[in-house]
C-alpha atoms as a PDB file:
ATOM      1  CA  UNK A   1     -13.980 -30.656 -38.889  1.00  0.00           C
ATOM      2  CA  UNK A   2     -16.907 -28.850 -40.447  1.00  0.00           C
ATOM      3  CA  UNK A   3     -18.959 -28.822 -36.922  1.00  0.00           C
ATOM      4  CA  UNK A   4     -15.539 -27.640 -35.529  1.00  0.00           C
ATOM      5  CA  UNK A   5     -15.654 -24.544 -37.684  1.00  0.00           C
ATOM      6  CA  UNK A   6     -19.380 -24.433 -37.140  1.00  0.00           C
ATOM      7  CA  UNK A   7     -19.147 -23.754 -33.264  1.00  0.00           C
ATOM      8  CA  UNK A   8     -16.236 -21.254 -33.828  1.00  0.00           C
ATOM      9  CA  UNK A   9     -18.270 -19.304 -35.660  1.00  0.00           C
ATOM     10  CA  UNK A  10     -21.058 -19.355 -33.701  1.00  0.00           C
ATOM     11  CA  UNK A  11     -18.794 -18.430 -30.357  1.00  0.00           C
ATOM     12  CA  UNK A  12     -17.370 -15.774 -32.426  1.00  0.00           C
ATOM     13  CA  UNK A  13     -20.776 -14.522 -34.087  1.00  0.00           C
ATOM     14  CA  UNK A  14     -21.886 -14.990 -29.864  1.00  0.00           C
ATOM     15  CA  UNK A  15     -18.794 -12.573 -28.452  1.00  0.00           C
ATOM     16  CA  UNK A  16     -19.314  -9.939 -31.589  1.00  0.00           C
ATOM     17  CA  UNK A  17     -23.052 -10.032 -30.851  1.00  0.00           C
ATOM     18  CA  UNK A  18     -23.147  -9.573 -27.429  1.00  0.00           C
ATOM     19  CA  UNK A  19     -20.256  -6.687 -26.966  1.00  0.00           C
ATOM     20  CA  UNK A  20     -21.870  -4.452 -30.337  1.00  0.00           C
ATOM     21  CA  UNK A  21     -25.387  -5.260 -28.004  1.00  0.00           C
ATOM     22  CA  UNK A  22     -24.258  -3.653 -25.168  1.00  0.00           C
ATOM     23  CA  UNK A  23     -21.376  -1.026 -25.857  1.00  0.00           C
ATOM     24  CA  UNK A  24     -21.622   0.922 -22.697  1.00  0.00           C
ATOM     25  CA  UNK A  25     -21.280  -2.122 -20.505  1.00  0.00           C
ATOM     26  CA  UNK A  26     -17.973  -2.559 -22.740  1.00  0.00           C
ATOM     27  CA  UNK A  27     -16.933   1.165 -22.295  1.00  0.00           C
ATOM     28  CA  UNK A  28     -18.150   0.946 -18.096  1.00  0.00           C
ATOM     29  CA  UNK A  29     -15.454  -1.912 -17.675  1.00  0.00           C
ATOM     30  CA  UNK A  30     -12.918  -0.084 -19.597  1.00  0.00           C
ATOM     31  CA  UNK A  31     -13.571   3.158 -17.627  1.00  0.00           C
ATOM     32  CA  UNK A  32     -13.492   0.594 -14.412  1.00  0.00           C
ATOM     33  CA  UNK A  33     -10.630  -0.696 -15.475  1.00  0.00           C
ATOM     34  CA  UNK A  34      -9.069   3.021 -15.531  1.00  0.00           C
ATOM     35  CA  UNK A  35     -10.012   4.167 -11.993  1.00  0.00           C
ATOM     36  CA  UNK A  36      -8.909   1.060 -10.630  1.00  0.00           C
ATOM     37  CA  UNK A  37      -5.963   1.729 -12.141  1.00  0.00           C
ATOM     38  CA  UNK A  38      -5.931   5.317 -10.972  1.00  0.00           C
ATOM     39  CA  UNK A  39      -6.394   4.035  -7.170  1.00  0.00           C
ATOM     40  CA  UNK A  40      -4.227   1.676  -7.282  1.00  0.00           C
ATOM     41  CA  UNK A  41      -1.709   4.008  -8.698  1.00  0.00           C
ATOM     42  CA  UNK A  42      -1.966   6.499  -6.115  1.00  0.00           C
ATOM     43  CA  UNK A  43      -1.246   3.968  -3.229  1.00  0.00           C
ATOM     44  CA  UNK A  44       1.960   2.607  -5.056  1.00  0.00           C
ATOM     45  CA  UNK A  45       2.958   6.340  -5.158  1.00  0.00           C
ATOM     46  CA  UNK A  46       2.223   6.916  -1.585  1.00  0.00           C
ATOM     47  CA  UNK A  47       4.021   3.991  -0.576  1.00  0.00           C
ATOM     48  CA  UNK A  48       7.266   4.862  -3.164  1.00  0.00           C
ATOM     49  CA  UNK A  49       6.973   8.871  -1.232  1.00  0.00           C
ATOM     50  CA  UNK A  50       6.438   9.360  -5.445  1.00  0.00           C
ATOM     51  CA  UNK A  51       5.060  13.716  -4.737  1.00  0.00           C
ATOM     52  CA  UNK A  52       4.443  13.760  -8.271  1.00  0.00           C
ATOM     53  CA  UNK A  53       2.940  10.683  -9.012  1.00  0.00           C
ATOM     54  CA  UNK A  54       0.363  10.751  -5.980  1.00  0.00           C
ATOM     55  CA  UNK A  55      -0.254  14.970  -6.207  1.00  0.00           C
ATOM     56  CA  UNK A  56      -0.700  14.192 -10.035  1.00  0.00           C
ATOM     57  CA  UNK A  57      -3.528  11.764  -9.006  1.00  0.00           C
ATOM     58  CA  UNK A  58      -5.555  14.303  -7.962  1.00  0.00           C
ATOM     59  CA  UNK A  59      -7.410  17.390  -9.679  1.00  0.00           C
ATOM     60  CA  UNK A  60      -6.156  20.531  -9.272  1.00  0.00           C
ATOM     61  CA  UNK A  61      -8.991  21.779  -6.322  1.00  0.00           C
ATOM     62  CA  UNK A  62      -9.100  18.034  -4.584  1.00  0.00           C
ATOM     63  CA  UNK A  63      -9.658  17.885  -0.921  1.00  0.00           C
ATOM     64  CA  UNK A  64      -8.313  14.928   0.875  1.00  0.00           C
ATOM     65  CA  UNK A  65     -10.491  14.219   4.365  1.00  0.00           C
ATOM     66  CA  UNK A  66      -8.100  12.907   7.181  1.00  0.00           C
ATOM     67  CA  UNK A  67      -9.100  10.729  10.174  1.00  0.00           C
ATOM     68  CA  UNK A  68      -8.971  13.152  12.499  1.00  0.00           C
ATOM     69  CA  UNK A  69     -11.521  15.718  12.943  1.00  0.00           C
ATOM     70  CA  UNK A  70      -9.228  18.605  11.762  1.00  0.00           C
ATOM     71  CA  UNK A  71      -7.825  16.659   8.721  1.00  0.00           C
ATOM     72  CA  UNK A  72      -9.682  18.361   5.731  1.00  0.00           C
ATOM     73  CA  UNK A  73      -6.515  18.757   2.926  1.00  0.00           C
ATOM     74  CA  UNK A  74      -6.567  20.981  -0.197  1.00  0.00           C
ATOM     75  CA  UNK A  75      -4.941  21.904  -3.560  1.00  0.00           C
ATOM     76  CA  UNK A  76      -2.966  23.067  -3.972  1.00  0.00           C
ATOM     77  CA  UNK A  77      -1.903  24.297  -0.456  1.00  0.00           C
ATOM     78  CA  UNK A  78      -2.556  22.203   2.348  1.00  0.00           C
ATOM     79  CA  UNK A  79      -2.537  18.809   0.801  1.00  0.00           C
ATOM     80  CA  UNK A  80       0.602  19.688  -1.680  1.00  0.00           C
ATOM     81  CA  UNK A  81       2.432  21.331   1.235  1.00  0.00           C
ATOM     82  CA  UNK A  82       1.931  18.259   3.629  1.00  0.00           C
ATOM     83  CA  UNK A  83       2.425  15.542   1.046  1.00  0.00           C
ATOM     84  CA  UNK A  84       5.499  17.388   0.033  1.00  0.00           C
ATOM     85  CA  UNK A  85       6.998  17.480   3.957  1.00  0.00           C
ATOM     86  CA  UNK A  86       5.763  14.252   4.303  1.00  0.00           C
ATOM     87  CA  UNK A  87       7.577  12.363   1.314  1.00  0.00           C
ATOM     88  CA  UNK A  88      10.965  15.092   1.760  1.00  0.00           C
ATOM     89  CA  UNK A  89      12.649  11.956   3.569  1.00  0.00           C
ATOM     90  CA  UNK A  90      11.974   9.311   1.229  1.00  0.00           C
ATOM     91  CA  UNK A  91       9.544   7.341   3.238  1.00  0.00           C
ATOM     92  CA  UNK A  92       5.307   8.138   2.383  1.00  0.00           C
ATOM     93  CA  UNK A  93       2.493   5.155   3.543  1.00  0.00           C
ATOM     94  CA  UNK A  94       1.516   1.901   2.836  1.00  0.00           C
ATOM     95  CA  UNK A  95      -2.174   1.112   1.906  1.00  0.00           C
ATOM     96  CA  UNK A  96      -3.291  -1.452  -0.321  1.00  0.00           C
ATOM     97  CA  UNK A  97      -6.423  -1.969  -1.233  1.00  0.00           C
ATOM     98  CA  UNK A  98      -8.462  -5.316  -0.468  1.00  0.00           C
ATOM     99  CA  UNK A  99     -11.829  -4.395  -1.563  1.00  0.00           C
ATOM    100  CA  UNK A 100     -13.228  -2.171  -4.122  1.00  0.00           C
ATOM    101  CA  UNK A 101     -16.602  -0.681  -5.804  1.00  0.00           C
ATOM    102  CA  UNK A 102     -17.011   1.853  -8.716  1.00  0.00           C
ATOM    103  CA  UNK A 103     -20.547   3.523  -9.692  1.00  0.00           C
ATOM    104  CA  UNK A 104     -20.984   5.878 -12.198  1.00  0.00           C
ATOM    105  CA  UNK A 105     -23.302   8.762 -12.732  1.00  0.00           C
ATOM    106  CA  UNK A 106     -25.168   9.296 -15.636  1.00  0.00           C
ATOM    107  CA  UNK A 107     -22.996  10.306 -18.800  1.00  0.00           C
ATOM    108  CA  UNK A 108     -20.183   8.335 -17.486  1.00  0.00           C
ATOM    109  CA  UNK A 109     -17.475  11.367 -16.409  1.00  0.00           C
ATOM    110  CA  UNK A 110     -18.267  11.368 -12.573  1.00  0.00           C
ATOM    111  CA  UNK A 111     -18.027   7.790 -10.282  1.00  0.00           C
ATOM    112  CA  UNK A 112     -17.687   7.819  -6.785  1.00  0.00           C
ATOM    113  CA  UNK A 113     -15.897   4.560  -5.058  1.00  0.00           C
ATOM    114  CA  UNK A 114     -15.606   2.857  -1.961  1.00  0.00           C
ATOM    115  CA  UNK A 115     -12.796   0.740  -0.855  1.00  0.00           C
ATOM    116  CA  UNK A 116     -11.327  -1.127   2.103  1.00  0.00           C
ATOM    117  CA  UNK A 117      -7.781  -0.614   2.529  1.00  0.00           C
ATOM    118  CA  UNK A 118      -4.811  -2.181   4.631  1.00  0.00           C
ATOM    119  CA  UNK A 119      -1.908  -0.610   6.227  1.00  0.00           C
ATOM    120  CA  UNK A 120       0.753  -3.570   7.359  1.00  0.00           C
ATOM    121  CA  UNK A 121       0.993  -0.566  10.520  1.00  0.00           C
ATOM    122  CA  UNK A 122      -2.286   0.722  10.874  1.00  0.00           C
ATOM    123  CA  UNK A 123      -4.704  -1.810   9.964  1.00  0.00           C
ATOM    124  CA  UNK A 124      -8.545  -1.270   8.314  1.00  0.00           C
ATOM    125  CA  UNK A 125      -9.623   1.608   6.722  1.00  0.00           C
ATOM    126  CA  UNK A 126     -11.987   2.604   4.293  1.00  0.00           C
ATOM    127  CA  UNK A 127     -11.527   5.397   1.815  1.00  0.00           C
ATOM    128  CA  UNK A 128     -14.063   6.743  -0.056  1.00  0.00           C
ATOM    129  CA  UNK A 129     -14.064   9.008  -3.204  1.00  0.00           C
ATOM    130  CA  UNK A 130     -15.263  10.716  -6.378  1.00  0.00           C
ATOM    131  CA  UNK A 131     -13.305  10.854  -9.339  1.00  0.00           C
ATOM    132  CA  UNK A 132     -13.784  13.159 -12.367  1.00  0.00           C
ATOM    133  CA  UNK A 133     -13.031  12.400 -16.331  1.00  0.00           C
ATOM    134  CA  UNK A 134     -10.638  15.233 -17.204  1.00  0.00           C
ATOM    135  CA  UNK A 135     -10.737  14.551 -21.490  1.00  0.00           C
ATOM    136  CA  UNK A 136      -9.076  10.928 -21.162  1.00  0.00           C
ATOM    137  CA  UNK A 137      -7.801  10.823 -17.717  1.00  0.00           C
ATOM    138  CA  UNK A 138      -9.508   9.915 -14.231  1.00  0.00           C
ATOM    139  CA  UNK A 139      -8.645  12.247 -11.525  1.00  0.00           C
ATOM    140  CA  UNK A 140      -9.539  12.407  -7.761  1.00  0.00           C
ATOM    141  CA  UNK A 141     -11.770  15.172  -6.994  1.00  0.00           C
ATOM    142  CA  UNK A 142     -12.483  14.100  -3.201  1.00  0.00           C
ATOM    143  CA  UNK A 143     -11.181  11.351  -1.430  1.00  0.00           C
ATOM    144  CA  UNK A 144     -11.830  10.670   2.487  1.00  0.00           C
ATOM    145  CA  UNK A 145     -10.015   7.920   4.711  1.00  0.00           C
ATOM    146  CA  UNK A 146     -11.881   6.388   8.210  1.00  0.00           C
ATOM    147  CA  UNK A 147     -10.775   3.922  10.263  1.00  0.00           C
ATOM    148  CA  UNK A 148     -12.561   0.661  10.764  1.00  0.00           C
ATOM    149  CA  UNK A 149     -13.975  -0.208  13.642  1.00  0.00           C
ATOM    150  CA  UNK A 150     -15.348  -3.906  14.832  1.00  0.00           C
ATOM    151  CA  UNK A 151     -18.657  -3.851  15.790  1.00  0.00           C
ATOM    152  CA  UNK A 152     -17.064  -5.574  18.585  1.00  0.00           C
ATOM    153  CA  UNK A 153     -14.338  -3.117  19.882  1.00  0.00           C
ATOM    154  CA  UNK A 154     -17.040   0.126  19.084  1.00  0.00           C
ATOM    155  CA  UNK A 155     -17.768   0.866  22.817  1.00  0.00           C
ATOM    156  CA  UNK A 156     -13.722   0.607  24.112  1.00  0.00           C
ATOM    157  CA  UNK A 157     -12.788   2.998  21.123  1.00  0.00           C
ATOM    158  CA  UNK A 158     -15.610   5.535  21.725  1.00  0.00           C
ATOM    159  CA  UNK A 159     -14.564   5.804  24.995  1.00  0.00           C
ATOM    160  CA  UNK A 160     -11.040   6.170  24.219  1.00  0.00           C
ATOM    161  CA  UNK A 161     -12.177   8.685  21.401  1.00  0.00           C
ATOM    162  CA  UNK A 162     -13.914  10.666  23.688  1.00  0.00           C
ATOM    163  CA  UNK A 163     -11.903  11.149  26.392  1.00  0.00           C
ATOM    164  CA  UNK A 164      -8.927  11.745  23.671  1.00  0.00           C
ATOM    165  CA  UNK A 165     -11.687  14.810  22.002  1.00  0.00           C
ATOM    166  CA  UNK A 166     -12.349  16.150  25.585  1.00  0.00           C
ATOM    167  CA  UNK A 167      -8.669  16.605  26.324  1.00  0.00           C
ATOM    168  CA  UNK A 168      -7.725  18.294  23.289  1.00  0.00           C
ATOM    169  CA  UNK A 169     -10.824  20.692  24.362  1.00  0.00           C
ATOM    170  CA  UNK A 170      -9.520  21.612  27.128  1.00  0.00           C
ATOM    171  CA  UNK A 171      -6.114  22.314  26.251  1.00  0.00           C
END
């Protein structure tokens, strides 16, 4: 019983020492924790057509970068206004993301991400972001979307792309 209580307290004494040694890795995972949180929230809100939950996501002068070349959305008056139209019938998008990495710039209140995300209609994509500590919230201060493309399929799409670009020229 005694060596029992012995190696309890030395786990305990072990956990205690080794989060007071390192506090910012403690605080880094916490503040992890929140933008994951953050992301993760804005999909469910896209996919619910939720205006306020996934506008409230975002700060105030956000831009939001499309997939298409023209696609550059800000607050409040492109994104909100398209967002808005967009979710007026109920229905927003589906993305969920599969993959995800956080780094953080010195002082801890900017991180950019990156993060692979699935649409059950769309497929791949990878967004990309930087998020901003405004007091004790996470916004999203610039967040950009591309599509995936398989090393594989690179020279059928390019050509597809291009001829689809050189069209829209001419028009």
């Amino acid at each position: 019983m005694k060596q029992l209580a012995a190696i309890m307290m030395v786990i305990v004494w072990s956990i205690t020492n080794v989060s007071l040694a390192n506090p910012q890795q403690s605080t880094m995972t916490s503040e992890t924790e929140s933008i994951n949180t953050l992301m993760d929230g804005l999909h469910y809100a896209a996919s619910q057509a939720d205006l306020e939950g996934y506008l409230g996501s975002y700060t105030q002068n956000a831009v939001f970068m499309g997939t298409d070349d023209w696609e550059r959305w800000t607050r409040p008056t492109t994104l909100d206004a398209y967002v808005a139209e967009r979710f007026k019938g109920g229905t927003g998008w589906t993305y969920k993301s599969v993959e995800r990495h956080i780094n953080f710039a010195e002082g801890g209140n900017i991180a950019w991400l990156d993060e692979i995300i699935v649409s059950p209609k769309w497929g791949r994509f990878r967004g990309t972001g930087v998020v901003t500590k405004q007091g004790d919230t996470w916004k999203i201060a610039h967040y950009s979307m591309s599509v995936l493309v398989a090393n594989e399929a690179f020279v059928e799409i390019s050509e597809i792309n291009k001829k689809a670009f050189a069209v829209r020229k001419n028009k």
